[in-house]
Each structure stands twice: as C-alpha cells, then as structure tokens.
Protein backbone atom coordinates (compact mmCIF):
# COMPACT_ATOMS: atom_id res chain seq x y z
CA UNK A 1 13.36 -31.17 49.60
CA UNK A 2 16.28 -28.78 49.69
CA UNK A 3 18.44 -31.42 49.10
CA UNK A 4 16.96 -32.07 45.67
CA UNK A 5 17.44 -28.29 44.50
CA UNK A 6 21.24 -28.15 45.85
CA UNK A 7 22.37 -29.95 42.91
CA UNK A 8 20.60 -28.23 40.97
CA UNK A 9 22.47 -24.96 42.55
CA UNK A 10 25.92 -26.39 42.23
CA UNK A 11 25.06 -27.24 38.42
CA UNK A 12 24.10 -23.48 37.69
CA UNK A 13 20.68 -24.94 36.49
CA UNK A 14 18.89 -22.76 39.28
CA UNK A 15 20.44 -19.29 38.28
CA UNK A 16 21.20 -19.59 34.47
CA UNK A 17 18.29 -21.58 33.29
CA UNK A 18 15.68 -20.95 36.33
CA UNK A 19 14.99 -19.70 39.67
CA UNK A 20 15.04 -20.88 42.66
CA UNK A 21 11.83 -22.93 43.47
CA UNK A 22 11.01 -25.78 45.62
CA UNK A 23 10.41 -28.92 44.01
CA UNK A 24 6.82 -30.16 44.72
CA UNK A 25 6.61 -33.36 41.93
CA UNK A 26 7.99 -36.64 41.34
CA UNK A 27 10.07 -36.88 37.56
CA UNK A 28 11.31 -39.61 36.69
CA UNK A 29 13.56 -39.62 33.44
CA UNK A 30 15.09 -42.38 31.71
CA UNK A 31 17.35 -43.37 29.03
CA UNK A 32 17.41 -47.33 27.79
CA UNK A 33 16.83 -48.29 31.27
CA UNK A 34 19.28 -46.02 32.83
CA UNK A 35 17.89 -42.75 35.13
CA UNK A 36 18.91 -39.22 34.80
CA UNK A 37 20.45 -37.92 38.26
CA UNK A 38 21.49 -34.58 38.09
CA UNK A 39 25.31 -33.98 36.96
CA UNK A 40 25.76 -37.86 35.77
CA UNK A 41 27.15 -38.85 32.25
CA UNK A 42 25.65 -40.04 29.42
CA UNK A 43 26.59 -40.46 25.83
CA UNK A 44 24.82 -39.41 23.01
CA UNK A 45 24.05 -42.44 21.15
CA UNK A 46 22.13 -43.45 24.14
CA UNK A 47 20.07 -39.55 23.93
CA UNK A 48 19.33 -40.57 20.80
CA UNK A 49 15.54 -41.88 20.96
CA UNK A 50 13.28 -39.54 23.28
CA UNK A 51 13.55 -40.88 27.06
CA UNK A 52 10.51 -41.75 29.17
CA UNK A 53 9.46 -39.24 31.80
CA UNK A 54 7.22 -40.49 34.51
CA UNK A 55 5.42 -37.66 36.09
CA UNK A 56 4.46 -38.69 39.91
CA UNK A 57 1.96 -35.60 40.35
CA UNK A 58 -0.41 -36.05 42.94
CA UNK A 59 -3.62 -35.17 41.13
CA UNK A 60 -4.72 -36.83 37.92
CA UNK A 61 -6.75 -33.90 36.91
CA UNK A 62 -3.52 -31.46 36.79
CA UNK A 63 -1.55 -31.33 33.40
CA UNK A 64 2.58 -30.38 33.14
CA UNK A 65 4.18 -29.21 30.66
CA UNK A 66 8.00 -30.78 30.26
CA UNK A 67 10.91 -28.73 28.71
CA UNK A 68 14.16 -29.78 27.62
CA UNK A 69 16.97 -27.61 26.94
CA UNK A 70 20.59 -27.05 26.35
CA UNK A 71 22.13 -24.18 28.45
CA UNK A 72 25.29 -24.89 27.11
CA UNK A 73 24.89 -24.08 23.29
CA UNK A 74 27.14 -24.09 20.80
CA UNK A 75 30.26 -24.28 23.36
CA UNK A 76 30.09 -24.04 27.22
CA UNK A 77 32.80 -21.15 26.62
CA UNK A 78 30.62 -19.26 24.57
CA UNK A 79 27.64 -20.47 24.75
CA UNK A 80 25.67 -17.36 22.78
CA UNK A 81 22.93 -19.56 21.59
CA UNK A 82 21.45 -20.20 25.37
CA UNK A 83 19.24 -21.44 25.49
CA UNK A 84 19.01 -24.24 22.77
CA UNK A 85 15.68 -25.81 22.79
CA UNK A 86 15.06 -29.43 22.53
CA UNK A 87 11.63 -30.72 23.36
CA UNK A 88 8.60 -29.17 25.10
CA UNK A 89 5.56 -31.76 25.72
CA UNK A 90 2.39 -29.58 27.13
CA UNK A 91 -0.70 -31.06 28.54
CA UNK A 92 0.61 -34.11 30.28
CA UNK A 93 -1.94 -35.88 32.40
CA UNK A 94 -0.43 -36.06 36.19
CA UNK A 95 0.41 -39.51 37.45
CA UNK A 96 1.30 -40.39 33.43
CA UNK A 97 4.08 -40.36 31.37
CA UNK A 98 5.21 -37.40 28.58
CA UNK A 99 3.53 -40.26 26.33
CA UNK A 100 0.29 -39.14 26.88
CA UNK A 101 1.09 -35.11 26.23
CA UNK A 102 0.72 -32.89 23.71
CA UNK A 103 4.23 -32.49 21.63
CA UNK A 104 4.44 -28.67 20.46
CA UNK A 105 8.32 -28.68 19.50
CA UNK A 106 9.38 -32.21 18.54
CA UNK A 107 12.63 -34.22 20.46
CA UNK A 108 16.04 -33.54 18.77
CA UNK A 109 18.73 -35.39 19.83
CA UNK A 110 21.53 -34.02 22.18
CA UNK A 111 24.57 -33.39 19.50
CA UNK A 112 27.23 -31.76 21.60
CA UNK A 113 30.55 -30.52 19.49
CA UNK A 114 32.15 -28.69 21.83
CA UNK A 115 33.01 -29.25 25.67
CA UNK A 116 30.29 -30.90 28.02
CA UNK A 117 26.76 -29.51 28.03
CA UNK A 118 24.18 -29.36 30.61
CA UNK A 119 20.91 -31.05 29.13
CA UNK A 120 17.81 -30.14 31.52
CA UNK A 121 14.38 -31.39 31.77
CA UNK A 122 12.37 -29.06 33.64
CA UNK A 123 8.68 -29.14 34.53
CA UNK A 124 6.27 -26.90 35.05
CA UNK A 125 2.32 -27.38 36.12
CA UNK A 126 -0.25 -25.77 34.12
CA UNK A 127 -3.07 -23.53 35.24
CA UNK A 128 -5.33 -24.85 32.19
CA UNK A 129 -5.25 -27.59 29.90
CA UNK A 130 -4.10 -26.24 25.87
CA UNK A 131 -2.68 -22.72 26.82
CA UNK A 132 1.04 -23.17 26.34
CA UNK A 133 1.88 -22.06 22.77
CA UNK A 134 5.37 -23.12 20.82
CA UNK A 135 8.29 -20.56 20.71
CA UNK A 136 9.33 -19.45 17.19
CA UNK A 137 13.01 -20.76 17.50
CA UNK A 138 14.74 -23.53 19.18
CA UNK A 139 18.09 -20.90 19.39
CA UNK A 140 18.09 -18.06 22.38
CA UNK A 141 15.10 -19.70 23.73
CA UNK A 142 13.97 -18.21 27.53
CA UNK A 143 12.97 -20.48 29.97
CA UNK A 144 11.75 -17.72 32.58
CA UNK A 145 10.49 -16.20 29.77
CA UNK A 146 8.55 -18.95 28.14
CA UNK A 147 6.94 -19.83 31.51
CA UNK A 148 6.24 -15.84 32.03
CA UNK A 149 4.58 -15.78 28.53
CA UNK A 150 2.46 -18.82 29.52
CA UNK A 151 1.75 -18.23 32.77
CA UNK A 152 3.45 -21.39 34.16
CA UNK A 153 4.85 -19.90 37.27
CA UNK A 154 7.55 -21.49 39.32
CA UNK A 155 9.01 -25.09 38.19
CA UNK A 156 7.46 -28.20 40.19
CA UNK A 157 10.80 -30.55 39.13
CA UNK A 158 14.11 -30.63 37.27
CA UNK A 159 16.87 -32.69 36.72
CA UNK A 160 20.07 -32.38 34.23
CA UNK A 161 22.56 -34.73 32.49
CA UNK A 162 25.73 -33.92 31.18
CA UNK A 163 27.11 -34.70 27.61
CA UNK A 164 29.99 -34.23 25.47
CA UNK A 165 30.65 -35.56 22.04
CA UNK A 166 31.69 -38.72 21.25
CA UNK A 167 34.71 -39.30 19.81
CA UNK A 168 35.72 -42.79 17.84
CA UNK A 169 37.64 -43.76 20.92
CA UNK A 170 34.88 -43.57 23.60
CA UNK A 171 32.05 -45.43 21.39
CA UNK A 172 34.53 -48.37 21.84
C-alpha cells in the first residue's frame, strides 16, 4: 500500500492538500475511456464532461464522499486561491459509482490558464449517511478542514492528474 501513497508524496498531494493516510479503498477514475494515474497528462477538452469514479469499497452498506479540487489555483506560482473546488459527491453507496451519490457542489470543468495544475480526487468514508454539508465557496476551500468540519477523518483513496491549458497548437 505504501507504494500507492508515494506518488502521492512526490506530487505534494499528501502535505499541501492532505495528510498522510493509508489508502484502504479501490477508486477508479476515468476520462472517455482513459484512467487517471497519479502525475499523468490530460487535456482539458477531454475534463470536460464529469469522469466516472468506481468506488471498490468493501461493504455495500458504507457511503464516501468524493472531492475534487485544484491545489494549483489561479497559477502554480501563486496559487492564492488554494484550494479551488470542483466537485464534491456525498453519500455514495460502496461498491457503486459517484452516479449513484448525492451531488452537493456541481462538476466544473478543469480550465487551467496558467502553468500545469494538480487536479485531485480524493475520498473520504462517511460515518453516517446525509451529514456532509456544502462549503460556501469553491475559492480557498480546506480539504483538512472540510473533512474536520464533517467529521470524515482520514482519506480512504486519492489520485491526481495534471493539466495545463490548451493552446491552438496542442488541440491539433
């Protein structure tokens, strides 16, 4: 298992965005058909339309929230709007997909400007079903903090992508 956090380490996810933890869950995340491995590539016209996420939890009874988020925002360099927020799912059935959750803030699209950006997923089981409430602001968002506020403890997965904008050149 600690060979699914190192990345994780090496990609400042575990340290800027959360703890260290030990990862306990099966995610799967995909894009059009393609996976999301920590640290690989992918362009934002293919972020576009919310990806699946298979959750492999053990017991069908537990529900996961899911939360994406850009560490990265506006500019890698400056990034004074860590976190931005981009999707949280709560009350996702274990052995389902984010499909059958609860959507509290709605998808929005990766849109990097500046420099490459770290896009994680990062999921977190619940202690009881309907308890995680929305933050008021996709800008500055927490994290630690959000999973302090609703008692979600320790992450059970994660996984990151990279993006950067897309200039006329690359969509060729």
């Amino acid at each position: 298992m600690s060979r699914l956090i190192e990345p994780l380490i090496v990609g400042r996810v575990v340290g800027e965005v959360v703890d260290s933890f030990t990862p306990s869950v099966k995610m799967t995340i995909t894009y059009s058909n393609r996976q999301v491995n920590n640290g690989h590539e992918f362009m934002p016209a293919v972020t576009a339309a919310r990806p699946r996420v298979e959750i492999g939890g053990e017991d069908m009874r537990a529900s996961y929230t899911l939360i994406m988020t850009d560490p990265d925002a506006p500019s890698p360099s400056d990034p004074y709007l860590r976190e931005h927020l981009h999707w949280i799912v709560t009350d996702i059935p274990g052995t389902t997909d984010a499909s059958f959750g609860r959507e509290i803030v709605s998808y929005e699209t990766p849109k990097p400007v500046i420099g490459i950006h770290r896009y994680v997923f990062i999921l977190f089981k619940q202690r009881a079903r309907q308890t995680v409430r929305p933050p008021a602001s996709r800008d500055q968002f927490n994290t630690k903090g959000f999973s302090e506020e609703n008692s979600l403890g320790h992450p059970v997965a994660a996984v990151y992508f990279n993006a950067q904008r897309e200039t006329a050149a690359r969509r060729r």
